[in-house]
Protein backbone atom coordinates (compact mmCIF):
# COMPACT_ATOMS: atom_id res chain seq x y z
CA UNK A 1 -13.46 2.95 10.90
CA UNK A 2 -13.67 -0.04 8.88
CA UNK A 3 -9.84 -1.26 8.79
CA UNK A 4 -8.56 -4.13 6.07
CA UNK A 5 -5.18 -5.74 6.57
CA UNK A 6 -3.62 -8.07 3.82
CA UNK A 7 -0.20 -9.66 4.23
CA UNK A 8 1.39 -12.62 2.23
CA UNK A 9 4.34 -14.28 3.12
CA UNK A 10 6.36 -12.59 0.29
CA UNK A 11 9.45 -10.73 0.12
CA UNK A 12 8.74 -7.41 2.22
CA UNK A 13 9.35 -3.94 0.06
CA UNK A 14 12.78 -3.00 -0.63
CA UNK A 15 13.65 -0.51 2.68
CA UNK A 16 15.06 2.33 -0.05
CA UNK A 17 11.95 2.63 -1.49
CA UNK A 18 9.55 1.16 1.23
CA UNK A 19 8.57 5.09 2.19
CA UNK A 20 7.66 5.95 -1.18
CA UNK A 21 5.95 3.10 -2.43
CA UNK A 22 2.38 4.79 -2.85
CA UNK A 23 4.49 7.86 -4.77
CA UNK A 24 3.88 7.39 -8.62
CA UNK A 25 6.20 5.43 -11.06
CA UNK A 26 8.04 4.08 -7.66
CA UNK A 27 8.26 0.11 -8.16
CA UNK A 28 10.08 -3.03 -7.09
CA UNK A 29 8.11 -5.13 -9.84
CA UNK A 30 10.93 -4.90 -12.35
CA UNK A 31 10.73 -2.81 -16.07
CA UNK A 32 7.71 -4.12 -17.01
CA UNK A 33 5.76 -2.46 -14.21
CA UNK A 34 4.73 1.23 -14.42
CA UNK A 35 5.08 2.18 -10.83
CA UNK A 36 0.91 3.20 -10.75
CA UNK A 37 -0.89 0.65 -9.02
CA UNK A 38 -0.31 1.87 -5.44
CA UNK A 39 -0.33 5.22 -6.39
CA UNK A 40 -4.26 4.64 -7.86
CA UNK A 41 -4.83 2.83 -4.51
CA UNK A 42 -3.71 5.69 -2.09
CA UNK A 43 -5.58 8.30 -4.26
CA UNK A 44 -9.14 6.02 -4.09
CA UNK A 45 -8.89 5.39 -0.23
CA UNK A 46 -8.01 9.67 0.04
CA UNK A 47 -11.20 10.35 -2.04
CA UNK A 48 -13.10 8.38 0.40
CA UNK A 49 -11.98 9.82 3.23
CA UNK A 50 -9.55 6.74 4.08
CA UNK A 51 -5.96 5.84 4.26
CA UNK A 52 -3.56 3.10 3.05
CA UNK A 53 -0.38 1.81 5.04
CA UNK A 54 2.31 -0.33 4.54
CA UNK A 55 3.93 -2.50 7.56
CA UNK A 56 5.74 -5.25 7.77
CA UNK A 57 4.50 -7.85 10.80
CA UNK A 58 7.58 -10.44 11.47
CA UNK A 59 9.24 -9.88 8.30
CA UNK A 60 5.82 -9.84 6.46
CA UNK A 61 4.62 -7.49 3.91
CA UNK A 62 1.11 -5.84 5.54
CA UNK A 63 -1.28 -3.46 3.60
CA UNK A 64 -3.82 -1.64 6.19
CA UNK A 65 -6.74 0.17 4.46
CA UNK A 66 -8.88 2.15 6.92
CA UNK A 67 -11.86 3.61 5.58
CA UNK A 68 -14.58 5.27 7.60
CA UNK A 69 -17.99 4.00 8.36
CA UNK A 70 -20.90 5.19 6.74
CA UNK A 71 -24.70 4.73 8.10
């Protein structure tokens, strides 16, 4: 496995919606975001066989994307 993490020292997701967050049209961004980003993101790490997580590390929003190795 190849595995990514990305964390920024922003605001960590909202814990009502932090277990849906890679659902479609689920969104802390406000009205003037759709909800599909994550959603797209999930789906493209599935079709390859990979995964997408979200953490928080001391109060720190983390992304891990695992992905496997190829030769």
């Amino acid at each position: 496995w190849i595995e990514v993490s990305i964390a920024n020292d922003g605001r960590p997701v909202p814990a009502d919606i932090a277990g849906r967050i890679f659902d479609p049209y689920v969104s802390a961004g406000g009205k003037d975001n759709m909800g599909l980003g994550l959603a797209i993101v999930k789906k493209i790490a599935i079709e390859h066989g990979g995964e997408i997580a979200y953490q928080e590390r001391g109060g720190q929003p983390v992304f891990v994307l695992r992905l496997p190795r190829t030769h």
